[in-house]
C-alpha atoms as a PDB file:
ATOM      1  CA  UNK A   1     108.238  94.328 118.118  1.00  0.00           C
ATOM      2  CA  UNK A   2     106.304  96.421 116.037  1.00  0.00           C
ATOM      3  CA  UNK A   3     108.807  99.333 115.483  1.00  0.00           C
ATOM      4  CA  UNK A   4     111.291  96.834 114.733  1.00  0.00           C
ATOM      5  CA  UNK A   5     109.270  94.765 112.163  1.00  0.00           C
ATOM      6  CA  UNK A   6     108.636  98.263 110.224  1.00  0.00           C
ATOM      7  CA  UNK A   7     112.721  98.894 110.848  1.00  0.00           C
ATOM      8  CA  UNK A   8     113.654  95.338 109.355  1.00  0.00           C
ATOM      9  CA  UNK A   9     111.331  96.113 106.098  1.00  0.00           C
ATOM     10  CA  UNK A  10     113.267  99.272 105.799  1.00  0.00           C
ATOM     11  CA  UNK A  11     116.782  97.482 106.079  1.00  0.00           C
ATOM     12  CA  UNK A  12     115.664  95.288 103.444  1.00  0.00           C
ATOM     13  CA  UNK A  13     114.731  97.482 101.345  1.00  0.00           C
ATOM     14  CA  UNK A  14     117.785  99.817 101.461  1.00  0.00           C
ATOM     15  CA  UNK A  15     119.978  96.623 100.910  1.00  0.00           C
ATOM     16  CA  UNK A  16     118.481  96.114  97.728  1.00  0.00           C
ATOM     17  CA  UNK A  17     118.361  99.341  96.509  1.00  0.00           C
ATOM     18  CA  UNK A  18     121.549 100.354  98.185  1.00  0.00           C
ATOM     19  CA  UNK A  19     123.454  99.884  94.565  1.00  0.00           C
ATOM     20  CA  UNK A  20     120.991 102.649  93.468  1.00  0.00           C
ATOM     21  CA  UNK A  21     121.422 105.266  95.963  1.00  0.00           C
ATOM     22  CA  UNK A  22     123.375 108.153  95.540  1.00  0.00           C
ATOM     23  CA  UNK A  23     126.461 107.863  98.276  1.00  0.00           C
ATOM     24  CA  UNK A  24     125.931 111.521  99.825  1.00  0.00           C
ATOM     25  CA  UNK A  25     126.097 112.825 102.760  1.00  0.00           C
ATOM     26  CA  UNK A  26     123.329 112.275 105.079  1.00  0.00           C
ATOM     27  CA  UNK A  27     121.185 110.306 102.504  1.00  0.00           C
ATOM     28  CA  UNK A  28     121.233 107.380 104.498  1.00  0.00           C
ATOM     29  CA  UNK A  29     119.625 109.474 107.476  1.00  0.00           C
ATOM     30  CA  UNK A  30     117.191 111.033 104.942  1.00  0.00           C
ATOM     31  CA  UNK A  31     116.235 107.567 103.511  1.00  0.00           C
ATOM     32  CA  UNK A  32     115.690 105.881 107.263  1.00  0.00           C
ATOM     33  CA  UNK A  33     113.627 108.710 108.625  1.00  0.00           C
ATOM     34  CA  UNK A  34     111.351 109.489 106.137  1.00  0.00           C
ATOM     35  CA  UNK A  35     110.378 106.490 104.830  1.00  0.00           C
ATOM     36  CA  UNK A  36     110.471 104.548 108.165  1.00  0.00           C
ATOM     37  CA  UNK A  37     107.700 106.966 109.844  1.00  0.00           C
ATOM     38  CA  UNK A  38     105.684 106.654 106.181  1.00  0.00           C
ATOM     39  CA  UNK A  39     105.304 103.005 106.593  1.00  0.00           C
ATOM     40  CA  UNK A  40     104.872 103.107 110.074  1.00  0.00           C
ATOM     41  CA  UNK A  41     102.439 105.637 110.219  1.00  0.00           C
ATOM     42  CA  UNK A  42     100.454 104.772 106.938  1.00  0.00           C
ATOM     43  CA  UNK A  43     100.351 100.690 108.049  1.00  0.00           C
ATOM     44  CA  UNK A  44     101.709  99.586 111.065  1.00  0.00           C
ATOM     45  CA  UNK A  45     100.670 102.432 113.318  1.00  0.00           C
ATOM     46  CA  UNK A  46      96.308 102.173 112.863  1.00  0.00           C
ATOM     47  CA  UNK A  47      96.838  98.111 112.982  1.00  0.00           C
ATOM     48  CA  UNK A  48      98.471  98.433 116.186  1.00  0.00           C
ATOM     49  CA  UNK A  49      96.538 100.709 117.537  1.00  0.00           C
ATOM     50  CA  UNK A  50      93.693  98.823 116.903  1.00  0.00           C
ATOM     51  CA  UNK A  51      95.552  95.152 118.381  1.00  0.00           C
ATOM     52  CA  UNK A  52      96.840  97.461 121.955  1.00  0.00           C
ATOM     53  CA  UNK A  53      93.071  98.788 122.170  1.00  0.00           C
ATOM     54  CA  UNK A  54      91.057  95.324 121.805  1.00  0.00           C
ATOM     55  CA  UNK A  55      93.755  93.747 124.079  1.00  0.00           C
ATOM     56  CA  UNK A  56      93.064  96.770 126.605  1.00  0.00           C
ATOM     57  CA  UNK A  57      89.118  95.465 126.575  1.00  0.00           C
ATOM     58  CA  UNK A  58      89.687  92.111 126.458  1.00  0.00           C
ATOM     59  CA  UNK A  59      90.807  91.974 129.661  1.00  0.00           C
ATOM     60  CA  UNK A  60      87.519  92.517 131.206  1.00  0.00           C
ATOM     61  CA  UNK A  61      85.439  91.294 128.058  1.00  0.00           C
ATOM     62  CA  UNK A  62      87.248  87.469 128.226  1.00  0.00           C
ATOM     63  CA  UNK A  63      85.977  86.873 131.766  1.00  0.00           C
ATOM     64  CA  UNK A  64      82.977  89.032 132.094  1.00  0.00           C
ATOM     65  CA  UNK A  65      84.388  91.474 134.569  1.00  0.00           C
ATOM     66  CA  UNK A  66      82.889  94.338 133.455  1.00  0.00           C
ATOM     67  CA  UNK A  67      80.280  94.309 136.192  1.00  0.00           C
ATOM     68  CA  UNK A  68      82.599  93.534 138.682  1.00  0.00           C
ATOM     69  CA  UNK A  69      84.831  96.637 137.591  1.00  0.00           C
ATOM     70  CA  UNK A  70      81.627  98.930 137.526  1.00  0.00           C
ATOM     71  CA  UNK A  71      80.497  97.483 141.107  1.00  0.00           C
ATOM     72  CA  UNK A  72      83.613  98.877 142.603  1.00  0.00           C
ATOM     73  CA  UNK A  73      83.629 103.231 144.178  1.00  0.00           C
ATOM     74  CA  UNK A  74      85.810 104.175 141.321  1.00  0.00           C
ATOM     75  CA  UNK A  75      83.836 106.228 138.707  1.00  0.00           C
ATOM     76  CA  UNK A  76      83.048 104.495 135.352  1.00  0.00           C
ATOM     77  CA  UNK A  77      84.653 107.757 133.887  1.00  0.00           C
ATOM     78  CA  UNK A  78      87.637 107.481 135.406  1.00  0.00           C
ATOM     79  CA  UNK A  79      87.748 103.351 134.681  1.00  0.00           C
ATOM     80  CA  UNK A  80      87.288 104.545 130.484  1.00  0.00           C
ATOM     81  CA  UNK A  81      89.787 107.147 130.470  1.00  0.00           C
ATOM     82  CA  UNK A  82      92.336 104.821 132.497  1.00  0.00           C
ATOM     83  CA  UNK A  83      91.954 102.859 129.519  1.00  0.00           C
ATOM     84  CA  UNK A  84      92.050 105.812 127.235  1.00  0.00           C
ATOM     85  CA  UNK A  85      95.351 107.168 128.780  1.00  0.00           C
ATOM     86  CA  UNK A  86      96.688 103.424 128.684  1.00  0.00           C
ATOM     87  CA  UNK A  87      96.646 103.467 124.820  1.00  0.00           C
ATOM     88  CA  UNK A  88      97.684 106.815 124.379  1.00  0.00           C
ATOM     89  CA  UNK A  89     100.939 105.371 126.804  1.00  0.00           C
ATOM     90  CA  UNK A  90     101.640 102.315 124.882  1.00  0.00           C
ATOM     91  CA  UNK A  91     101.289 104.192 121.603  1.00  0.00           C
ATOM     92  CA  UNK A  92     103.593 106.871 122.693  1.00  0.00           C
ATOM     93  CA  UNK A  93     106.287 104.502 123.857  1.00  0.00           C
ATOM     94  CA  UNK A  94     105.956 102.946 120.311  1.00  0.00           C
ATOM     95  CA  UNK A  95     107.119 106.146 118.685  1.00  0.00           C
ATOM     96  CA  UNK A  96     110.020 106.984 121.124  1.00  0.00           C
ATOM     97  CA  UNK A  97     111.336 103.124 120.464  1.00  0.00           C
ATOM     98  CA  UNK A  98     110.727 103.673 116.552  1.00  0.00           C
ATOM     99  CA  UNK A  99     112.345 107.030 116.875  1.00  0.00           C
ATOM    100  CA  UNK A 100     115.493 105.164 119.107  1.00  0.00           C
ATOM    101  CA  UNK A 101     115.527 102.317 116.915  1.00  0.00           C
ATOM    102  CA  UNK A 102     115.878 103.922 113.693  1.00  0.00           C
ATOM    103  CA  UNK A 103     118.674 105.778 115.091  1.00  0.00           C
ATOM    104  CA  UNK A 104     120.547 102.806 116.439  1.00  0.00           C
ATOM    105  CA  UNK A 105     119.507 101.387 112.577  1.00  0.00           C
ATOM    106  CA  UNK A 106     121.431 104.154 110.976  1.00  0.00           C
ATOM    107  CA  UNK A 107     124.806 103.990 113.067  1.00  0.00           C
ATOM    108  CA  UNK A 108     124.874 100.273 112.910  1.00  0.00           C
ATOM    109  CA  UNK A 109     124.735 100.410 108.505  1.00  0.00           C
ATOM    110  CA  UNK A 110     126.931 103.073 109.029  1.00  0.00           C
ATOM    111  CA  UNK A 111     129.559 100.899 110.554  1.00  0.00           C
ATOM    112  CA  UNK A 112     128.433  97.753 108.059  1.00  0.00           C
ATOM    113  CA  UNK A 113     128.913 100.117 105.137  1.00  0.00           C
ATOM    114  CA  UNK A 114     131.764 102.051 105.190  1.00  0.00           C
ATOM    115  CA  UNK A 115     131.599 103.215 101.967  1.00  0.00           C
ATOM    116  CA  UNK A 116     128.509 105.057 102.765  1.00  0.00           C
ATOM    117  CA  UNK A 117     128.999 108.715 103.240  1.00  0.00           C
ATOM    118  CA  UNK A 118     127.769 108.909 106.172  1.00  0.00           C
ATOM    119  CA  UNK A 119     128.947 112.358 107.578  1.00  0.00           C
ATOM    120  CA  UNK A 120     126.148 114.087 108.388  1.00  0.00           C
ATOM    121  CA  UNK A 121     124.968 114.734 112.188  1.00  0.00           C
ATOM    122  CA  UNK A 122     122.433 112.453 113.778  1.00  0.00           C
ATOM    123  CA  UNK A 123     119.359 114.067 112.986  1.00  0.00           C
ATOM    124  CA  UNK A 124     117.377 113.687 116.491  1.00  0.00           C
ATOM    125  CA  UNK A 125     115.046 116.721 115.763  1.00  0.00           C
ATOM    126  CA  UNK A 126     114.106 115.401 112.472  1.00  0.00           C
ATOM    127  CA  UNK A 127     113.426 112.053 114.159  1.00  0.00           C
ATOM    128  CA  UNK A 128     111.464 113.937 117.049  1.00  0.00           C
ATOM    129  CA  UNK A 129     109.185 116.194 114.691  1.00  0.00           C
ATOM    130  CA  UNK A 130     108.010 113.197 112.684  1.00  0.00           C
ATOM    131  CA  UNK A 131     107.567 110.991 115.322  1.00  0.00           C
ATOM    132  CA  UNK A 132     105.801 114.299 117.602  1.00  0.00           C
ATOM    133  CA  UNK A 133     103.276 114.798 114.694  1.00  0.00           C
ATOM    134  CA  UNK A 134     102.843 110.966 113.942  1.00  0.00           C
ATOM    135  CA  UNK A 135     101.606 110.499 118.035  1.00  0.00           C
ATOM    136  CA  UNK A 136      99.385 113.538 117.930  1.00  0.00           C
ATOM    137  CA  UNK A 137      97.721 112.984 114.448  1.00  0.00           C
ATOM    138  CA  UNK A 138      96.880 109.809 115.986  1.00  0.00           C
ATOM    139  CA  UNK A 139      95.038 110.607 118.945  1.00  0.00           C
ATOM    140  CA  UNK A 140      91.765 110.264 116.904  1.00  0.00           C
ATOM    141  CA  UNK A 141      92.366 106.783 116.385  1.00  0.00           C
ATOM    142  CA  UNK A 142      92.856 105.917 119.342  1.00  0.00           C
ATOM    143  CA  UNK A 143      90.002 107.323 120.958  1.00  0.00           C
ATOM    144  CA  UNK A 144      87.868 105.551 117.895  1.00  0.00           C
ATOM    145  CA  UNK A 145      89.520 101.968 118.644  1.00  0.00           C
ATOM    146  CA  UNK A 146      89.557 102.633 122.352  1.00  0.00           C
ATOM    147  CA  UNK A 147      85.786 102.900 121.831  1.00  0.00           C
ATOM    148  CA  UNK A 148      85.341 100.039 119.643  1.00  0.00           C
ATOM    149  CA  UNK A 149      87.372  97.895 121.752  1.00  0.00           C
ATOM    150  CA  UNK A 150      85.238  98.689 125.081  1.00  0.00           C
ATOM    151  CA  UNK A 151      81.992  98.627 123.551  1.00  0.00           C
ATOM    152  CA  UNK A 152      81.827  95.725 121.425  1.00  0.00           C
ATOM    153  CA  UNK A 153      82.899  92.100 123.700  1.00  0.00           C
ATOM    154  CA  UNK A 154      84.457  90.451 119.944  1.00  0.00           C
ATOM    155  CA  UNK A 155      87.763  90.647 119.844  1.00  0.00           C
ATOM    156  CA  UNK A 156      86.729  90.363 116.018  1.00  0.00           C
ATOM    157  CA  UNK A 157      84.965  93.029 115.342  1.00  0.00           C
ATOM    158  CA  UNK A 158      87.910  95.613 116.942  1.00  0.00           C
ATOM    159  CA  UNK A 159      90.081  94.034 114.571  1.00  0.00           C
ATOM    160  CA  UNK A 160      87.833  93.909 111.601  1.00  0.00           C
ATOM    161  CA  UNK A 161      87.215  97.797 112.004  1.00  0.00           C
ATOM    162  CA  UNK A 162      90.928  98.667 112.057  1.00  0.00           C
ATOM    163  CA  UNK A 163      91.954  96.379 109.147  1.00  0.00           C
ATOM    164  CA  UNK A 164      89.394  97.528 106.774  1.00  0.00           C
ATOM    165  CA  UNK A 165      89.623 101.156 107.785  1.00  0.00           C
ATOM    166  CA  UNK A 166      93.393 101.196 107.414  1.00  0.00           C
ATOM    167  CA  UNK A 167      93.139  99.423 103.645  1.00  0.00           C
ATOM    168  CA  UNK A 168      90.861 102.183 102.655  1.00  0.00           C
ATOM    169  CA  UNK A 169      93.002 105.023 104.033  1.00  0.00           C
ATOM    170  CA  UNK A 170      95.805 103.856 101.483  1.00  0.00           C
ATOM    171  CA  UNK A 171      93.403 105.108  98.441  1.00  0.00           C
ATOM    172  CA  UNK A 172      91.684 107.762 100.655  1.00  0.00           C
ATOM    173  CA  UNK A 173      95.067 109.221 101.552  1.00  0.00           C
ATOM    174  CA  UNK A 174      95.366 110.257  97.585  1.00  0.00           C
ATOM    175  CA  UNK A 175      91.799 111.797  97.590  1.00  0.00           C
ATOM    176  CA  UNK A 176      91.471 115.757  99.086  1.00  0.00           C
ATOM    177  CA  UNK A 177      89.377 114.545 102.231  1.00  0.00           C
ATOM    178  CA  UNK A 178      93.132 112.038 102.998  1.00  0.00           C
ATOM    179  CA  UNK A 179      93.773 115.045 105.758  1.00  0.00           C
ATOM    180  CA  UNK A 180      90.391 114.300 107.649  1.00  0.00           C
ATOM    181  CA  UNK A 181      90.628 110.604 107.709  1.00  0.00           C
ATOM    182  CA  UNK A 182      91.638 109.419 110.515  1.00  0.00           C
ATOM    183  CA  UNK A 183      93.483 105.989 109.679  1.00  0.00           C
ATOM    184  CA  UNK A 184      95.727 108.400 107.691  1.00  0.00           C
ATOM    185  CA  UNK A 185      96.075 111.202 109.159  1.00  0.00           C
ATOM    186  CA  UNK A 186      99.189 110.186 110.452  1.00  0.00           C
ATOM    187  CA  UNK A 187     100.442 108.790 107.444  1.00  0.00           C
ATOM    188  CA  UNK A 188      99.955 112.109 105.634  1.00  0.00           C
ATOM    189  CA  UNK A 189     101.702 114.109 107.985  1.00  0.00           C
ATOM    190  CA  UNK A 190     104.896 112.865 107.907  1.00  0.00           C
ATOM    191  CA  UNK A 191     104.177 112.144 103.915  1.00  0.00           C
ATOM    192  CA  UNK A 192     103.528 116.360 104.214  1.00  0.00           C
ATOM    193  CA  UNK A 193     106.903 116.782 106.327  1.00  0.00           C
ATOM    194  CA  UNK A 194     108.563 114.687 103.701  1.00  0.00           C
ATOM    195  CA  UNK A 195     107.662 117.019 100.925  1.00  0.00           C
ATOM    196  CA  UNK A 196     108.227 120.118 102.857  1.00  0.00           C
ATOM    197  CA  UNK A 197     104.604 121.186 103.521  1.00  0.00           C
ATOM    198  CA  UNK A 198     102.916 122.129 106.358  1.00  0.00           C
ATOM    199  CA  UNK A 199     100.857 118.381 108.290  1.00  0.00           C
ATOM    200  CA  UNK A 200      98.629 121.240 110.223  1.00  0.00           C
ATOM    201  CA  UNK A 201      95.539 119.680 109.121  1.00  0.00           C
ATOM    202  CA  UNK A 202      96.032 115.977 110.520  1.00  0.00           C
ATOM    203  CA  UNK A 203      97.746 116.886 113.432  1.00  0.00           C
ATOM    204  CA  UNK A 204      95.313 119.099 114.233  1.00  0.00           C
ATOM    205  CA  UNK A 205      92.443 116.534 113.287  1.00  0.00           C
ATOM    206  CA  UNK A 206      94.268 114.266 115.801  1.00  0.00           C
ATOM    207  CA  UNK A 207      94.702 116.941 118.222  1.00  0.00           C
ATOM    208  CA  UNK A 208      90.540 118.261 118.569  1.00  0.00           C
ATOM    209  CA  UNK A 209      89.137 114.995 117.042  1.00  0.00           C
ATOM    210  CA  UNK A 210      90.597 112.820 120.118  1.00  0.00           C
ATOM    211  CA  UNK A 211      89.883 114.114 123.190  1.00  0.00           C
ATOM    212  CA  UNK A 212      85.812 114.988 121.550  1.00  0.00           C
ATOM    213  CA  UNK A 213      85.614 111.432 120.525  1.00  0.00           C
ATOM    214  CA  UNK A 214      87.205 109.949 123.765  1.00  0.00           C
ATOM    215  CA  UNK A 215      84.680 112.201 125.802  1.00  0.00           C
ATOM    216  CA  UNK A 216      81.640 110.633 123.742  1.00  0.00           C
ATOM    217  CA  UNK A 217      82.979 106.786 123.744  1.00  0.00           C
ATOM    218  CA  UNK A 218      83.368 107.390 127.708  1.00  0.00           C
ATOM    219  CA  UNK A 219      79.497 108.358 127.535  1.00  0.00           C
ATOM    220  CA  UNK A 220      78.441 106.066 125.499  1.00  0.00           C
ATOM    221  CA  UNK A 221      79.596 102.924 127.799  1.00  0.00           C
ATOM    222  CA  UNK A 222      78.752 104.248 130.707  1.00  0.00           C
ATOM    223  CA  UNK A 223      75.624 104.960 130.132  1.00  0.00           C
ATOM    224  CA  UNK A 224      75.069 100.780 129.120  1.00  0.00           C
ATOM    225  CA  UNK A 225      74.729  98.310 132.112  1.00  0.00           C
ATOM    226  CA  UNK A 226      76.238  95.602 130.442  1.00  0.00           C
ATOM    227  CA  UNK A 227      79.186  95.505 127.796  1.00  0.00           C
END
């Protein structure tokens, strides 16, 4: 639903502004896929991140069961980074259905307009490479909202921390620290693929920032007896 709520902005906006657009070949392709992943990974991507991750915790934080799930042989580790590995599943799906979906998106305007020039070859390793550095520039925020959303019970407060965060990353995504931040690091890497420039800094912020920050969350509630 998510992917598709991002895709159904996009086909309104290209409706509107399709009078506007030049009627070359492959534009429509060009338009789709770079502006699709912007949006997605500038706003939609940190706000669902941070919905899957409190959702993840709120299945033992709505009924208490956290003591129940630490009283059982498994190791609390391995019960954090289950968790950890959940959101880093769910998120990854995401991209491959935004990735699929803008696809199917293209061919389907291409058949509503054919006086779209439309020739150009389906660009599936354009479509991979943004949505590839998208997932890993984002591995940061998950581990921060998978951290939040174990260690705090409020289903509030995971969602407060992810809205506010992602507001400020549109302004701090113009400033020369925008690479570092997490809530848009992912943003900014596409926005650098976009522009033809190299996203090494915020995939690689997402690449070394998650698994240090997942390895201190997991510390930091298991060391606690009660969540």
């Amino acid at each position: 639903i998510a992917p598709l709520s991002v895709l159904l902005l996009m086909v309104a906006s290209y409706w509107d502004s399709r009078h506007r657009i030049p009627a070359s070949s492959g534009y429509l392709w060009e338009f789709l896929t770079q502006q699709t992943f912007i949006i997605w990974g500038l706003l939609m991507l940190p706000l669902f991140i941070t919905l899957e991750t409190a959702l993840l915790g709120g299945l033992e934080h709505e009924g208490d069961h956290w003591k129940q799930v630490f009283a059982q042989p498994t190791p609390r580790l391995a019960i954090y980074l289950a968790k950890q590995l959940m959101a880093l599943i769910v998120i990854g799906l995401s991209m491959l259905a935004l990735a699929g979906l803008t696809g199917l998106l293209g061919l389907g305007l291409q058949a509503i307009l054919p006086d779209m020039i439309i020739d150009a070859p389906f660009p599936w390793q354009q479509l991979l490479r943004y949505a590839g550095c998208t997932y890993v520039a984002a591995w940061l925020i998950v581990s921060l909202h998978t951290w939040v959303g174990l260690r705090w019970k409020s289903f509030v407060v995971a969602m407060a921390v992810g809205i506010v965060m992602t507001v400020a990353g549109v302004l701090v995504i113009q400033s020369q620290y925008g690479p570092y931040y997490p809530w848009a690091a992912a943003g900014l890497a596409v926005s650098r693929l976009n522009e033809g420039n190299s996203p090494m800094i915020p995939v690689l912020v997402g690449l070394i920032g998650g698994p240090i920050v997942a390895l201190l969350g997991a510390w930091d509630v298991n060391r606690r007896d009660v969540l």
